[in-house]
C-alpha atoms as a PDB file:
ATOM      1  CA  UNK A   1      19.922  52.055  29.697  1.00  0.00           C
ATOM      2  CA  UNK A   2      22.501  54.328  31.450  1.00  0.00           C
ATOM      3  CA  UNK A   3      23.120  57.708  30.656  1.00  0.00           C
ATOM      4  CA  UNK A   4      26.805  56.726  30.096  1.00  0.00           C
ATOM      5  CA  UNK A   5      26.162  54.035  27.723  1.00  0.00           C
ATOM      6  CA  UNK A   6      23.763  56.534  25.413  1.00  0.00           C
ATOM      7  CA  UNK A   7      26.898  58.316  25.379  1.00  0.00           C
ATOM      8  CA  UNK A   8      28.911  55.718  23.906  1.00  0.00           C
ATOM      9  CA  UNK A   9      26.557  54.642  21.596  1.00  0.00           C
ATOM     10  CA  UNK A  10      25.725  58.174  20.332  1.00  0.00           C
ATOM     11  CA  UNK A  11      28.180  58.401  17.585  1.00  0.00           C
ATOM     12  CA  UNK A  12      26.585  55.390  15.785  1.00  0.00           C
ATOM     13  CA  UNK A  13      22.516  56.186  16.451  1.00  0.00           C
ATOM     14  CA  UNK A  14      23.138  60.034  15.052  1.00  0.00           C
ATOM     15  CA  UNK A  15      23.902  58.203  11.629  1.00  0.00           C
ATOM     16  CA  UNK A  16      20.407  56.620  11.361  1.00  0.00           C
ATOM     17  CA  UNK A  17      20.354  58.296   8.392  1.00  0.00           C
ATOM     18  CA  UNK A  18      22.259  55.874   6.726  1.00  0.00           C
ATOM     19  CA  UNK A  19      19.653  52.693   7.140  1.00  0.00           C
ATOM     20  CA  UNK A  20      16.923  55.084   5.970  1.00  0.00           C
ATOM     21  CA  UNK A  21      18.710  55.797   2.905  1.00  0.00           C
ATOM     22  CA  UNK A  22      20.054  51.911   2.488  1.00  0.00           C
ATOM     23  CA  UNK A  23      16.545  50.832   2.738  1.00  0.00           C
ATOM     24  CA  UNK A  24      14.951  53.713   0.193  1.00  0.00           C
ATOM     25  CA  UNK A  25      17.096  52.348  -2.468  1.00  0.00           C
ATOM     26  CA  UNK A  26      16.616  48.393  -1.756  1.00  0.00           C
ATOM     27  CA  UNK A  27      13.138  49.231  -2.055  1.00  0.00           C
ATOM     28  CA  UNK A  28      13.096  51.491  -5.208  1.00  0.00           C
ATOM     29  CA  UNK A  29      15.423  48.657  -6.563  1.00  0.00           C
ATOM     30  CA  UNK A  30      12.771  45.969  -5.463  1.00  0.00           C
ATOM     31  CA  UNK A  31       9.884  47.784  -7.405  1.00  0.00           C
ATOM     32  CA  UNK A  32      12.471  48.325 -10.697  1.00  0.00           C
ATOM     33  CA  UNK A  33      12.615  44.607 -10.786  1.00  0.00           C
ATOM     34  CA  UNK A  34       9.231  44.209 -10.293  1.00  0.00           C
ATOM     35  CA  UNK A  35       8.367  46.291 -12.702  1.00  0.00           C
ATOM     36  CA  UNK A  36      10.807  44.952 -15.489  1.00  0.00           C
ATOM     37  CA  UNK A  37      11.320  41.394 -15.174  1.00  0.00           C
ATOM     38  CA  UNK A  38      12.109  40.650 -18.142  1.00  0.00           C
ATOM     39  CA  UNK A  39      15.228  42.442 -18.158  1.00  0.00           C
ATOM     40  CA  UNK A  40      18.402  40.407 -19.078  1.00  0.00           C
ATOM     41  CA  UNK A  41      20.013  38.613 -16.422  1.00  0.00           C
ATOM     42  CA  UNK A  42      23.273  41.176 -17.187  1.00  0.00           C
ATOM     43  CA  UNK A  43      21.064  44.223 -16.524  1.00  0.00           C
ATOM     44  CA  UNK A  44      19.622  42.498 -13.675  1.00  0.00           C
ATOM     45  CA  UNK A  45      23.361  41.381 -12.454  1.00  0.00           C
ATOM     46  CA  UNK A  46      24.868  44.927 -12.552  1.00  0.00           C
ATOM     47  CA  UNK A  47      21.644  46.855 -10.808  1.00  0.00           C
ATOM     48  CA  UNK A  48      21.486  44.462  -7.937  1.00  0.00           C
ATOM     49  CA  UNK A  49      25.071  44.367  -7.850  1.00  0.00           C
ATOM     50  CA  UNK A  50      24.875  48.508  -7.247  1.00  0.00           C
ATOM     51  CA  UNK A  51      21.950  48.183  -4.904  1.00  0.00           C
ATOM     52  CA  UNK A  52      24.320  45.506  -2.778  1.00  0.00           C
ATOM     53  CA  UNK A  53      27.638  47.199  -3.078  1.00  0.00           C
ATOM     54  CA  UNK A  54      25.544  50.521  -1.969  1.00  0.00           C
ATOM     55  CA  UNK A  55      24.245  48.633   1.196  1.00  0.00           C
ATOM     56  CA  UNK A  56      27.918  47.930   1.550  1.00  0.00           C
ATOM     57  CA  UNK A  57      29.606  50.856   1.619  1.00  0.00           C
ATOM     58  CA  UNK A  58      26.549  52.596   3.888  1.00  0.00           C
ATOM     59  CA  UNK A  59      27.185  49.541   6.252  1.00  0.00           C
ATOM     60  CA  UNK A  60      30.877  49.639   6.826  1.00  0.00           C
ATOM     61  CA  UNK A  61      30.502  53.318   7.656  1.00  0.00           C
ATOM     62  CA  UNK A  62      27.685  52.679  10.172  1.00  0.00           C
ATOM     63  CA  UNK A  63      29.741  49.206  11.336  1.00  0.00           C
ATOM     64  CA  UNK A  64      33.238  51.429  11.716  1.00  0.00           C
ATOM     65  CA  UNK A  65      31.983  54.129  14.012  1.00  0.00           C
ATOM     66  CA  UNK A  66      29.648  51.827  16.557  1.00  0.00           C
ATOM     67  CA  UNK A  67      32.821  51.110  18.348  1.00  0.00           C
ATOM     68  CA  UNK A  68      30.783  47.494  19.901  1.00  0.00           C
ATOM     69  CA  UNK A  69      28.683  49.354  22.118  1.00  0.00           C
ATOM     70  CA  UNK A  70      25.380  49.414  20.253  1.00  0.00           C
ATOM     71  CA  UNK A  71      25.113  46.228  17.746  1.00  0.00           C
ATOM     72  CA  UNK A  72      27.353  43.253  17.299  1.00  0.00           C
ATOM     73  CA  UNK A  73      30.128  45.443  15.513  1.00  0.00           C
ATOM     74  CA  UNK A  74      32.250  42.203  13.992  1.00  0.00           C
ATOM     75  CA  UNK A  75      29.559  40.824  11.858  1.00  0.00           C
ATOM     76  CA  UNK A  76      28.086  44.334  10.980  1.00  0.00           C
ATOM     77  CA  UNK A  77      32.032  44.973   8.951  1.00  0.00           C
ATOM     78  CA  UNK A  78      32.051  41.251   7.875  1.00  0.00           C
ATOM     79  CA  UNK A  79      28.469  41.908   5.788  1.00  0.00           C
ATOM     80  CA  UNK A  80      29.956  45.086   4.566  1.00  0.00           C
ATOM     81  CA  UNK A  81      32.668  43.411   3.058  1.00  0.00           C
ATOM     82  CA  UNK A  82      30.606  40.458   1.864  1.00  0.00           C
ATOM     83  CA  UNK A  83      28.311  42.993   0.209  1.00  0.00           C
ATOM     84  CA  UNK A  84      30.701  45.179  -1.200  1.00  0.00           C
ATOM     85  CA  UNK A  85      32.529  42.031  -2.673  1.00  0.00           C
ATOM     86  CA  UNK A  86      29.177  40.762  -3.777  1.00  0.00           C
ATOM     87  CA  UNK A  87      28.095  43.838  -5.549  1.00  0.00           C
ATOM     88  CA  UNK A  88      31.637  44.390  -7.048  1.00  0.00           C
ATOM     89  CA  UNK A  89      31.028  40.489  -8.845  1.00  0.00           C
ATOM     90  CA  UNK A  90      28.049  41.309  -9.937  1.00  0.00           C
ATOM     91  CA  UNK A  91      28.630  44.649 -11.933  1.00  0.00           C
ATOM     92  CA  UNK A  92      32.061  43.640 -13.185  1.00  0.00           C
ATOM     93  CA  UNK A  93      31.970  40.130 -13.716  1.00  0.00           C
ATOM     94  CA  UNK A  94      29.973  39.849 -17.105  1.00  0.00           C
ATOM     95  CA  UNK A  95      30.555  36.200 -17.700  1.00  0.00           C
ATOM     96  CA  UNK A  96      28.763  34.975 -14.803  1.00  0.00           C
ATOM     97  CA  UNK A  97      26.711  32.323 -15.342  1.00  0.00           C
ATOM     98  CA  UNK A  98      22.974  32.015 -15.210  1.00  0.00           C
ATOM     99  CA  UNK A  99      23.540  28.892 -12.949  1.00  0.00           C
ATOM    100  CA  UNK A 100      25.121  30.980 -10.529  1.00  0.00           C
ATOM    101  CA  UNK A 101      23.349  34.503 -10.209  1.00  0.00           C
ATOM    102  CA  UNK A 102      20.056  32.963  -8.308  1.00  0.00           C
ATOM    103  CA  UNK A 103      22.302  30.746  -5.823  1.00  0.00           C
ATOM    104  CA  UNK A 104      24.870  33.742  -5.141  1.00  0.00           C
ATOM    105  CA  UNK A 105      21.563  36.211  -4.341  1.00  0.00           C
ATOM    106  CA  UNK A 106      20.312  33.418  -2.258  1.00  0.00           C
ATOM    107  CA  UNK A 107      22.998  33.210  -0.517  1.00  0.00           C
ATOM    108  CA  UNK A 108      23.408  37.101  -0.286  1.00  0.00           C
ATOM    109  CA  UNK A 109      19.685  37.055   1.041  1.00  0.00           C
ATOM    110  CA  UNK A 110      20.159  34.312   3.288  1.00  0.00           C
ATOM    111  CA  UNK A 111      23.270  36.150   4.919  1.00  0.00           C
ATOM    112  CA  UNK A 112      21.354  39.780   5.127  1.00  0.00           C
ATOM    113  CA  UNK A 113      18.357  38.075   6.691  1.00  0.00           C
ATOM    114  CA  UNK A 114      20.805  36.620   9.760  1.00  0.00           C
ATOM    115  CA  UNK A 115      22.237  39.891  10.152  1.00  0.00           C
ATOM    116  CA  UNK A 116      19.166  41.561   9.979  1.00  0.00           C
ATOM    117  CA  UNK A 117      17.753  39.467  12.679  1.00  0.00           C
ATOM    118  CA  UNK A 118      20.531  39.958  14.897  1.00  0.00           C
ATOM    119  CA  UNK A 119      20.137  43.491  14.708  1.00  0.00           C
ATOM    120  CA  UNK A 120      16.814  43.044  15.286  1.00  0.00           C
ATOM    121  CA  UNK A 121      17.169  41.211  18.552  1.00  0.00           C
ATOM    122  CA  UNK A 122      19.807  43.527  19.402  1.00  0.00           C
ATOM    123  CA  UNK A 123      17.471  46.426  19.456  1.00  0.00           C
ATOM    124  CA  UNK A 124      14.970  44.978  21.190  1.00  0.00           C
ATOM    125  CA  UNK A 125      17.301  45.420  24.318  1.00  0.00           C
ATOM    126  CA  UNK A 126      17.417  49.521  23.446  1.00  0.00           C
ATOM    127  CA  UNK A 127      13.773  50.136  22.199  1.00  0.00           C
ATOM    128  CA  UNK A 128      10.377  48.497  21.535  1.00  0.00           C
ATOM    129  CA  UNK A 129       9.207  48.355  17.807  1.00  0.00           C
ATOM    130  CA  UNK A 130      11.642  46.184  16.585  1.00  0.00           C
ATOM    131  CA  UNK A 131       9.644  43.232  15.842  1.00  0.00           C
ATOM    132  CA  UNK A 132       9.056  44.485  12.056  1.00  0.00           C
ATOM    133  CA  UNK A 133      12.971  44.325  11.369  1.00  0.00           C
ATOM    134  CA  UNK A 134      12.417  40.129  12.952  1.00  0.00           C
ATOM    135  CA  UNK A 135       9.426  39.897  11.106  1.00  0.00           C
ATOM    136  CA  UNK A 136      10.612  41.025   7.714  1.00  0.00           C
ATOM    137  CA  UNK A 137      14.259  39.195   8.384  1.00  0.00           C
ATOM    138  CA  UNK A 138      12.271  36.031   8.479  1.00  0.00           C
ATOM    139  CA  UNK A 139      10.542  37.199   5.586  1.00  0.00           C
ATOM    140  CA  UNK A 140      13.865  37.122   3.455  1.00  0.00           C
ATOM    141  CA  UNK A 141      14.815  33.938   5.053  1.00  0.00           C
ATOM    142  CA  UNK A 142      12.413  32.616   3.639  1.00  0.00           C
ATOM    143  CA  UNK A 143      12.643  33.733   0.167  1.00  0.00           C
ATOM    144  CA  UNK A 144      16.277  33.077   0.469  1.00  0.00           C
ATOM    145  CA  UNK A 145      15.529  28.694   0.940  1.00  0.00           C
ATOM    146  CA  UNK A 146      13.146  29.559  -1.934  1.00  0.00           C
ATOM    147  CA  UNK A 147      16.012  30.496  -4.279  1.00  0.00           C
ATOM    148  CA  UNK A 148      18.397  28.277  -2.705  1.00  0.00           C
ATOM    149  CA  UNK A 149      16.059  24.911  -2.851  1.00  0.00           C
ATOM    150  CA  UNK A 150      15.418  25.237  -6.431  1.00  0.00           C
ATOM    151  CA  UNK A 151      17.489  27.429  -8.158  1.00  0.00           C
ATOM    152  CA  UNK A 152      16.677  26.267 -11.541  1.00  0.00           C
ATOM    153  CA  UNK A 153      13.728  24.419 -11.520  1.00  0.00           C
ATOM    154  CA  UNK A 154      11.921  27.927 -10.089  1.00  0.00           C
ATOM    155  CA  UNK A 155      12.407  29.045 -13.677  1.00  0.00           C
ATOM    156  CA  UNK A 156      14.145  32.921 -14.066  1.00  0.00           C
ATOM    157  CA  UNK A 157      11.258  35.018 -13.765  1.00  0.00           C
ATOM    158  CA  UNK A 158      10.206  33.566 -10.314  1.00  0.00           C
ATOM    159  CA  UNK A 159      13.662  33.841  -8.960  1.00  0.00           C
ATOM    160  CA  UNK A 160      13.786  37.434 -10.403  1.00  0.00           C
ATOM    161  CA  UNK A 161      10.309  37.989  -8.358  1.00  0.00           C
ATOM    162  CA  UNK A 162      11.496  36.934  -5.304  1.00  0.00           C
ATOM    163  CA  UNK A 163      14.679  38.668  -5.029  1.00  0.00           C
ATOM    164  CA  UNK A 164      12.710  41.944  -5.612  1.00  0.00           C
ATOM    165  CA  UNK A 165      10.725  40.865  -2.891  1.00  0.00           C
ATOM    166  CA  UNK A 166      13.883  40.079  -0.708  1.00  0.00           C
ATOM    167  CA  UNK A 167      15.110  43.543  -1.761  1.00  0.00           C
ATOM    168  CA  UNK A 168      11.640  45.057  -0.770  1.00  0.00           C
ATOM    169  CA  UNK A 169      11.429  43.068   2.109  1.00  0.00           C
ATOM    170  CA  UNK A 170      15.020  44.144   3.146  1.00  0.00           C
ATOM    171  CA  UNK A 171      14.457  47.752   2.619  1.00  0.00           C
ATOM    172  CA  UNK A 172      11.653  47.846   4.938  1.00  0.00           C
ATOM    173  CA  UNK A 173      13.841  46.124   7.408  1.00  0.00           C
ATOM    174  CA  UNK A 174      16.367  48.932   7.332  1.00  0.00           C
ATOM    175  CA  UNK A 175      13.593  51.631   7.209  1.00  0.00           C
ATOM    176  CA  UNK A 176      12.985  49.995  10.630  1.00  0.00           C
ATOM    177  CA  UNK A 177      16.178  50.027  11.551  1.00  0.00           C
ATOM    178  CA  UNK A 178      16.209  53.797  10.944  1.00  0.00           C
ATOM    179  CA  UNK A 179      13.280  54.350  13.404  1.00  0.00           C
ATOM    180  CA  UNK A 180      14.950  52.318  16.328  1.00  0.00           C
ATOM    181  CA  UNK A 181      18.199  54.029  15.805  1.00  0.00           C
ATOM    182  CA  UNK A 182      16.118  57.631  15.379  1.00  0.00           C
ATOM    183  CA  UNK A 183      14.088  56.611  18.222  1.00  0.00           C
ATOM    184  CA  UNK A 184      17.586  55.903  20.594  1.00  0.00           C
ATOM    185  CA  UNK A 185      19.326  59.522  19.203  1.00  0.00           C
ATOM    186  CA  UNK A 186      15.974  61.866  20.339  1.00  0.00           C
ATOM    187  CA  UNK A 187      15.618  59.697  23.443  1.00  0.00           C
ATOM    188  CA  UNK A 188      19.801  60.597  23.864  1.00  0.00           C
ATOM    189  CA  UNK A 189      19.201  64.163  22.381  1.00  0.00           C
ATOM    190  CA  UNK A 190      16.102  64.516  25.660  1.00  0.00           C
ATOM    191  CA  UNK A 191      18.151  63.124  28.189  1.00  0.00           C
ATOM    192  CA  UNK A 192      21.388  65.534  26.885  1.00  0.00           C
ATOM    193  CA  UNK A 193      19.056  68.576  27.288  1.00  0.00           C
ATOM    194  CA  UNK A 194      17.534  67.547  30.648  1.00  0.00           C
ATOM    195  CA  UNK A 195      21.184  67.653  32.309  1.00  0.00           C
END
């Protein structure tokens, strides 16, 4: 990669920050549900629903300032705004239906484990290391089917498990994330100082 393009891309990389905290609370999320489970489906609604609208907001700010250079911008501000709409459902919408909570978190999971591949395989072009952001992406894909396949018949309690799993697994992801986009901004900050 070109000194010029670690230039460009700079402005987006220095906020790694923002996947590291993203993925801290998806996984501190994933463990509440874990360790609760039998929490109403409300309760359960209106924390994933803040963990989701979080991931939101922390990825329209990352999407808005990587100006296409780094990662597929367009679909980076399109899963913000699915997320953010997602999450804002979910706390404020009380009446929603048991039916549809596990089939609209599938379908959340399903759509954060695409992006999370693509960003995945986008990396891989900057820096080595990001085969655990693929790995766990495939991970949630997975889980996602789960949920999808047999909404119902899984019973609540299973699909509450493996949404906390899809939350854990997700938070790792953008933990990973965090350490590619670190690993680009020192390699940037080195090749700054050596000019």
């Amino acid at each position: 990669m070109t000194n010029e393009i670690y230039a460009k891309t700079e402005y987006l990389i220095r906020r790694w920050w923002l996947s590291l905290i993203v993925g801290l609370v998806a996984i501190v999320f994933g463990f509440v549900i874990l360790i609760y489970p039998a929490a109403s489906y409300y309760t359960f609604g209106v924390w994933l629903g803040l963990v989701i609208l979080l991931s939101g907001i922390m990825g329209l700010m990352q999407s808005t300032s990587s100006r296409n250079y780094f990662v597929r911008r367009g679909w980076l501000i399109v899963a913000a705004v699915v997320d953010i709409i997602i999450g804002v459902i979910l706390i404020f919408n009380i009446l929603l239906s048991e039916m549809m909570l596990p089939i609209l978190l599938g379908c959340w999971l399903l759509y954060r484990a695409c992006t999370t591949m693509a960003i995945g395989l986008d990396l891989k072009r900057y820096s080595s290391g990001s085969g655990w952001m693929i790995f766990y992406s495939l991970l949630i894909f997975i889980l996602s089917i789960a949920i999808l396949w047999m909404p119902m018949s899984l019973g609540v309690t299973v699909v509450v498990l493996f949404v906390a799993l899809g939350l854990i697994f997700y938070g790792i992801s953008m933990l990973s994330l965090s350490m590619r986009l670190w690993e680009v901004h020192r390699h940037a900050m080195n090749i700054g100082a050596d000019e």
